[in-house]
Protein backbone atom coordinates (compact mmCIF):
# COMPACT_ATOMS: atom_id res chain seq x y z
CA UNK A 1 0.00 0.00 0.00
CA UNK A 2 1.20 3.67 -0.71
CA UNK A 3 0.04 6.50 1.59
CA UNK A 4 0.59 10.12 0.83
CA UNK A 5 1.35 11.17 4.59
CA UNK A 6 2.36 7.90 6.10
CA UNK A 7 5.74 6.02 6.58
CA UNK A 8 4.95 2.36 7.02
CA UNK A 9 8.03 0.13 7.85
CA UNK A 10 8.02 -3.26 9.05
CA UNK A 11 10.90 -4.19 11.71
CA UNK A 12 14.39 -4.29 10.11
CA UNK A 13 13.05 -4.17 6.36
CA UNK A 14 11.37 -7.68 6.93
CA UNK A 15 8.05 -7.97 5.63
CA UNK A 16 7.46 -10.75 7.66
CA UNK A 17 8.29 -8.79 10.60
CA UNK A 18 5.78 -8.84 13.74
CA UNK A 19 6.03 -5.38 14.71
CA UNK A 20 5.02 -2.58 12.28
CA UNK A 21 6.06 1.40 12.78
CA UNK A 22 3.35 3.69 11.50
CA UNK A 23 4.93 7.26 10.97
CA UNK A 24 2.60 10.48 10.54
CA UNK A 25 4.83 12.46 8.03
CA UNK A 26 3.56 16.12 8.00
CA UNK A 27 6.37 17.68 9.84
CA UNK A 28 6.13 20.93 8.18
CA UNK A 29 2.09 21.26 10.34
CA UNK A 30 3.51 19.16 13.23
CA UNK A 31 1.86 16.42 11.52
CA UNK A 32 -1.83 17.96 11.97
CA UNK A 33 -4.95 14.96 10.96
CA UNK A 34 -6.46 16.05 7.93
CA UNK A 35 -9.19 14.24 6.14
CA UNK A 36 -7.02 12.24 3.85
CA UNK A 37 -4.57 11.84 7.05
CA UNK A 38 -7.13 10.22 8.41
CA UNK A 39 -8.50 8.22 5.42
CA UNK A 40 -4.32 6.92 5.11
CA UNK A 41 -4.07 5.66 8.40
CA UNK A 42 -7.90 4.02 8.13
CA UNK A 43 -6.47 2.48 4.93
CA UNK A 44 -3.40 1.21 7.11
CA UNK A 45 -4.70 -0.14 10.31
CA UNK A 46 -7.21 -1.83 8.22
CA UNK A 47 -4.84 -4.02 6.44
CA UNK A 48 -2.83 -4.38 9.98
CA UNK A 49 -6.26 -5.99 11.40
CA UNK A 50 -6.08 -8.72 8.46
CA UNK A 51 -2.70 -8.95 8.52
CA UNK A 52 -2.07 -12.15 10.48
CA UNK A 53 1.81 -11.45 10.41
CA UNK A 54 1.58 -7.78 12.10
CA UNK A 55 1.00 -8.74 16.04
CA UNK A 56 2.14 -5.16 17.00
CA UNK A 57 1.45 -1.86 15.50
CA UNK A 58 3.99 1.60 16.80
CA UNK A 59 2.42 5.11 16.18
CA UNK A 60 4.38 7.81 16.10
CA UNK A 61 5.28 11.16 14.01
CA UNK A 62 7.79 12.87 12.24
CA UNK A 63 10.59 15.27 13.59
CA UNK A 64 11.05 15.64 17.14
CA UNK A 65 8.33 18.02 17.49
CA UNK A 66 5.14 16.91 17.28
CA UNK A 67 3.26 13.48 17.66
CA UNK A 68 0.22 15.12 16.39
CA UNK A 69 -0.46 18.76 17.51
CA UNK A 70 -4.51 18.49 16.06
CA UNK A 71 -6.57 18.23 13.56
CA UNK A 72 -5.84 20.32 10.27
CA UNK A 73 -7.42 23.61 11.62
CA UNK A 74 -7.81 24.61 7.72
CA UNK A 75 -10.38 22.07 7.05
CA UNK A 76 -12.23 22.79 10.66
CA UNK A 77 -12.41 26.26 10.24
CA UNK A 78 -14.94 25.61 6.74
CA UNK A 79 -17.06 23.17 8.59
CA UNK A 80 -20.73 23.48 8.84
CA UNK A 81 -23.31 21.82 11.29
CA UNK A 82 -23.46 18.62 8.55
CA UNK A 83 -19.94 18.65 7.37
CA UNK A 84 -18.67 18.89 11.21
CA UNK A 85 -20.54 16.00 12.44
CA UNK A 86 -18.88 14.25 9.83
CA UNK A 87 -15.90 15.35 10.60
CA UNK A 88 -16.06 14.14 13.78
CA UNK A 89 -17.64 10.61 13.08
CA UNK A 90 -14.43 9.83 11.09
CA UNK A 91 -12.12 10.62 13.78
CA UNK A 92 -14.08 8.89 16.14
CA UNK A 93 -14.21 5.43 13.54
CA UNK A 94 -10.16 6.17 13.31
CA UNK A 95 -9.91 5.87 16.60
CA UNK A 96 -12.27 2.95 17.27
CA UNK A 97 -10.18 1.04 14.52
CA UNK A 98 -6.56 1.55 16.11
CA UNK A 99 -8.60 0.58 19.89
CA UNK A 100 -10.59 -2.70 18.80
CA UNK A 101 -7.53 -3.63 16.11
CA UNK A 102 -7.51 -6.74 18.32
CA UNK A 103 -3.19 -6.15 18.66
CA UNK A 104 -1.53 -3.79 20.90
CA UNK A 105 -0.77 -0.33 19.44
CA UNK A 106 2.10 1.93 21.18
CA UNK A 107 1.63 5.56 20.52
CA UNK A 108 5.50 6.79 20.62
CA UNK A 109 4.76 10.48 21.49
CA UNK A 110 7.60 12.68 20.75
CA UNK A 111 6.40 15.79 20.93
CA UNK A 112 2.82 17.87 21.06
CA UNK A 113 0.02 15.55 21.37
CA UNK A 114 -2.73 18.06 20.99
CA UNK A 115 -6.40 17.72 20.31
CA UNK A 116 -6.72 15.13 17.92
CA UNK A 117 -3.29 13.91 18.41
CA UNK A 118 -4.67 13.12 22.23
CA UNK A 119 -7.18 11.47 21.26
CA UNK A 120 -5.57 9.96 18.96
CA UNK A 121 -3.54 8.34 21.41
CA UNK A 122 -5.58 7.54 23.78
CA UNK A 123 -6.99 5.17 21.63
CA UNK A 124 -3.85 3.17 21.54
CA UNK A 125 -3.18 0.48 24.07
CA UNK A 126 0.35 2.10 25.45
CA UNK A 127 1.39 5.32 25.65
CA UNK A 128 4.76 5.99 25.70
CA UNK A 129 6.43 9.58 25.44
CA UNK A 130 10.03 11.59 25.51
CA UNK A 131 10.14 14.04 28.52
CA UNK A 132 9.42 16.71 26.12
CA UNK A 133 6.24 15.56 25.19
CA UNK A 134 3.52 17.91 25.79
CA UNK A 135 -0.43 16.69 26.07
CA UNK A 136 -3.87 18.44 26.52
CA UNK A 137 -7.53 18.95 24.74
CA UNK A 138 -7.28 22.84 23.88
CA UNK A 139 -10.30 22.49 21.65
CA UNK A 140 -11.98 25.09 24.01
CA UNK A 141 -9.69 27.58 23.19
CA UNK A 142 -11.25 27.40 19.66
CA UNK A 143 -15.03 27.63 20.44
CA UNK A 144 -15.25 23.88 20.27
CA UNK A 145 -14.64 20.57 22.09
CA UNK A 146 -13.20 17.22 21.22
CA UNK A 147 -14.77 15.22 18.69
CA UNK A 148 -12.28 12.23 18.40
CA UNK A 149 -13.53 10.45 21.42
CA UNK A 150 -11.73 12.35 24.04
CA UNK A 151 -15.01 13.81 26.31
CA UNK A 152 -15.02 9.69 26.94
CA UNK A 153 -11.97 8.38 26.75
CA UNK A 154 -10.15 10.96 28.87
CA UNK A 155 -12.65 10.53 32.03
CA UNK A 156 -12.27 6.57 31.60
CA UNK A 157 -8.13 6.90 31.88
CA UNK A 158 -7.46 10.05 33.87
CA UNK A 159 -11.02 10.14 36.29
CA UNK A 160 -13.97 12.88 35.82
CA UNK A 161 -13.11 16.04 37.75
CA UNK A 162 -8.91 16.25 36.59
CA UNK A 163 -10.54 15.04 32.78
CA UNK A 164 -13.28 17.72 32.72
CA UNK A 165 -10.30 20.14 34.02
CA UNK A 166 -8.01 19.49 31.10
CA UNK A 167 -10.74 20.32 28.57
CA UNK A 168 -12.50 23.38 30.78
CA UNK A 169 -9.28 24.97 30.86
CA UNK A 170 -7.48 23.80 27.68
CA UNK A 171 -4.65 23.97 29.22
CA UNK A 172 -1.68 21.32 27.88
CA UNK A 173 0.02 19.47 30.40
CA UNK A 174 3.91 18.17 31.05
CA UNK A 175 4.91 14.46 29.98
CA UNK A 176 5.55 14.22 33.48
CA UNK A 177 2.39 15.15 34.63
CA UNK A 178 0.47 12.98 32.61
CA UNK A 179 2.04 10.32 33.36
CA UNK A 180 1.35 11.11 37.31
CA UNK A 181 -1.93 11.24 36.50
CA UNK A 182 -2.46 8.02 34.65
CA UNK A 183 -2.65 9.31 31.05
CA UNK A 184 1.03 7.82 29.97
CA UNK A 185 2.12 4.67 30.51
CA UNK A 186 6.11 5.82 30.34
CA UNK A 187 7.72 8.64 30.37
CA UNK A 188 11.96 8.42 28.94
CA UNK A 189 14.59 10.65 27.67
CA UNK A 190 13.58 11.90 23.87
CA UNK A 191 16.64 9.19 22.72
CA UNK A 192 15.29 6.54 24.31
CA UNK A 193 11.67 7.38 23.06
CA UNK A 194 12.27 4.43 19.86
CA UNK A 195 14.05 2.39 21.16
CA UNK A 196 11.90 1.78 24.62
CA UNK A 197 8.74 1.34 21.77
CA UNK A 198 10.81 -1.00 20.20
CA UNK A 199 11.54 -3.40 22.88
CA UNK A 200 7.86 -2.77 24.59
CA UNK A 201 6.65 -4.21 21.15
CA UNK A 202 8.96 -6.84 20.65
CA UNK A 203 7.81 -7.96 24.10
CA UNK A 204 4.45 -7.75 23.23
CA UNK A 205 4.87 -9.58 19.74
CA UNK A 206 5.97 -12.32 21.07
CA UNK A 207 3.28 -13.11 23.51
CA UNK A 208 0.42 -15.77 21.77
CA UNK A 209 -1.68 -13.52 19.88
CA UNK A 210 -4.92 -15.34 20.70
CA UNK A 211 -4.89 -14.41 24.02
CA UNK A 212 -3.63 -11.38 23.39
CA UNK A 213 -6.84 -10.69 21.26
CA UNK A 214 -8.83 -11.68 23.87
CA UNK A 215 -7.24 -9.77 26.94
CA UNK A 216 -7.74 -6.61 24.82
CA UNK A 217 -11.61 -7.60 23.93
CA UNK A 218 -11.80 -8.14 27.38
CA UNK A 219 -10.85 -5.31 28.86
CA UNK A 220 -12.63 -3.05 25.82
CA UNK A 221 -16.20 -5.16 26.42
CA UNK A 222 -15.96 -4.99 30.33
CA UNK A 223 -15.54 -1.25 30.40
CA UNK A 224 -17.96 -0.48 28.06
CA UNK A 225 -20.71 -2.93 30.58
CA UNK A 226 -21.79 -3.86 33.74
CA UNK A 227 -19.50 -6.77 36.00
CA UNK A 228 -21.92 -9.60 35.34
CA UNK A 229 -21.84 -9.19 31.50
CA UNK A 230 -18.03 -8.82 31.49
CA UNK A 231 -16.90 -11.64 33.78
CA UNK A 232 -19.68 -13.86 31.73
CA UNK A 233 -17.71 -12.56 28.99
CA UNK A 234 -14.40 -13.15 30.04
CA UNK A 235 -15.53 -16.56 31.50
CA UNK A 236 -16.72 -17.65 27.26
CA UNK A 237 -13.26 -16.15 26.02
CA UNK A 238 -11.26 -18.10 28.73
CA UNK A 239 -13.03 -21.75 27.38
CA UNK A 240 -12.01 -20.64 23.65
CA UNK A 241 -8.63 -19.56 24.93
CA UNK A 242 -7.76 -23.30 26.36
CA UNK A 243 -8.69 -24.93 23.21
CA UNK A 244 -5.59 -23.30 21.24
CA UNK A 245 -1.93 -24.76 20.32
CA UNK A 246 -0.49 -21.61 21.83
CA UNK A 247 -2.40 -22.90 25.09
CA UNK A 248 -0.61 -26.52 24.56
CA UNK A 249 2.67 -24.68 23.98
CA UNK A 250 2.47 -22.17 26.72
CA UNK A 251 2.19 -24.62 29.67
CA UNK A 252 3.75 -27.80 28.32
CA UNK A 253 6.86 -25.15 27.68
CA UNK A 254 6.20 -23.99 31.78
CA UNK A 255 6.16 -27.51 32.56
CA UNK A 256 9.33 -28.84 30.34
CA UNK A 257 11.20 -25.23 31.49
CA UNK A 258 11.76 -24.03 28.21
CA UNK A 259 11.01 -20.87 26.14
CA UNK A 260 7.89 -21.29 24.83
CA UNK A 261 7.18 -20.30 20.55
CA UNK A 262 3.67 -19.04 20.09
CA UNK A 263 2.09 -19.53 16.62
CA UNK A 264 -1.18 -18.02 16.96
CA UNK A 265 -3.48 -21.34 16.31
């Protein structure tokens, strides 16, 4: 596939590699989400979710500046009541893709994660960003709010009142402070920002990719219901889980001591 603002590399040039790197490449507008932004990375994560060979996708942007600092505020500004909905919905179905992909995505944030670019990763399973990262919702400042999922993601990782205080104020905060507050998973030294993605994924790729699927379903299902449904849930995914080879593999490898190789089956 060929994207017009995408880098897409598999792991050392193999294109049998597990883990995939997904680069944003619009330096020159900190790598803002316009519509065909958006429609390239729909395009992409699509083929990642029937790509049995990709087990882990890592999001990140170009230059050392931004991760994504927003949506294109060109296009916004020229939206009407229809065309805004719109332009919303297709943020939102973005970011429902990349958070029911069914593998792990690591947003790599190296920079502003603004807006959209929040919300954007938020919707990814781990965040990880360089101490110079900066984070927020400043949609207010504009006369509008999030539309990209972040009124409900951000109180379901970060709690109501300090979520409803981000977007009220618009105020960005530090990679440090986000991460105190629950919003990063990691916070490292811009050098090591790669790198640590790269080993988080390569840790994550080679965990058995069924029950990988099914912790993330999980999880997604649970929060989204009450206890009883999820734990029934979670009790039906645990019986398909045990019928598997990687199941076979995984304890007859704890029980021989050996490294165990997960095939996905």
């Amino acid at each position: 596939m060929t994207f017009d603002n995408l880098l897409v590399e598999r792991e050392g040039g193999d294109a049998a590699a597990p883990v995939v790197t997904v680069t944003i490449n619009r330096p020159a507008v900190l790598n803002a989400l316009s519509l065909s932004t958006l429609d390239d990375l729909r395009r992409a994560f699509s083929e990642f979710r029937s790509d049995a060979t990709v087990r882990v996708v890592i999001l990140t942007g170009a230059g050392e500046k931004s991760f994504v600092a927003g949506a294109d505020i060109k296009e916004l500004a020229q939206q009407n009541p229809i065309g805004g909905r719109e332009f919303a919905r297709s943020g939102q179905a973005l970011c429902d893709l990349i958070e029911t992909l069914g593998k792990p995505v690591i947003a790599a944030i190296n920079g502003f994660a603004l807006g959209g670019g929040c919300e954007l990763a938020m919707a990814c399973t781990i965040r990880i960003a360089s101490e110079t990262a900066r984070l927020g919702q400043p949609e207010v400042n504009l006369g509008i709010i999030p539309g990209y999922g972040g009124t409900q993601r951000l109180p379901r990782l970060v709690g109501k009142g300090r979520a409803l205080e981000l977007m009220l104020t618009g105020a960005p905060i530090s990679a440090t402070e986000a991460h105190r507050i629950g919003l990063l998973n990691r916070v490292v030294p811009p050098t090591e920002l790669m790198p640590t993605a790269r080993t988080v994924a390569a840790q994550l790729a080679a965990q058995p990719p069924v029950a990988v699927r099914y912790i993330l379903e999980a999880v997604q299902r649970g929060l989204d219901g009450s206890m009883a449904d999820a734990l029934a849930h979670e009790a039906t995914l645990f019986g398909l889980v045990v019928a598997t080879k990687d199941m076979r593999e995984g304890t007859g490898a704890f029980l021989d001591k050996r490294k165990p190789v997960f095939t996905g089956r």
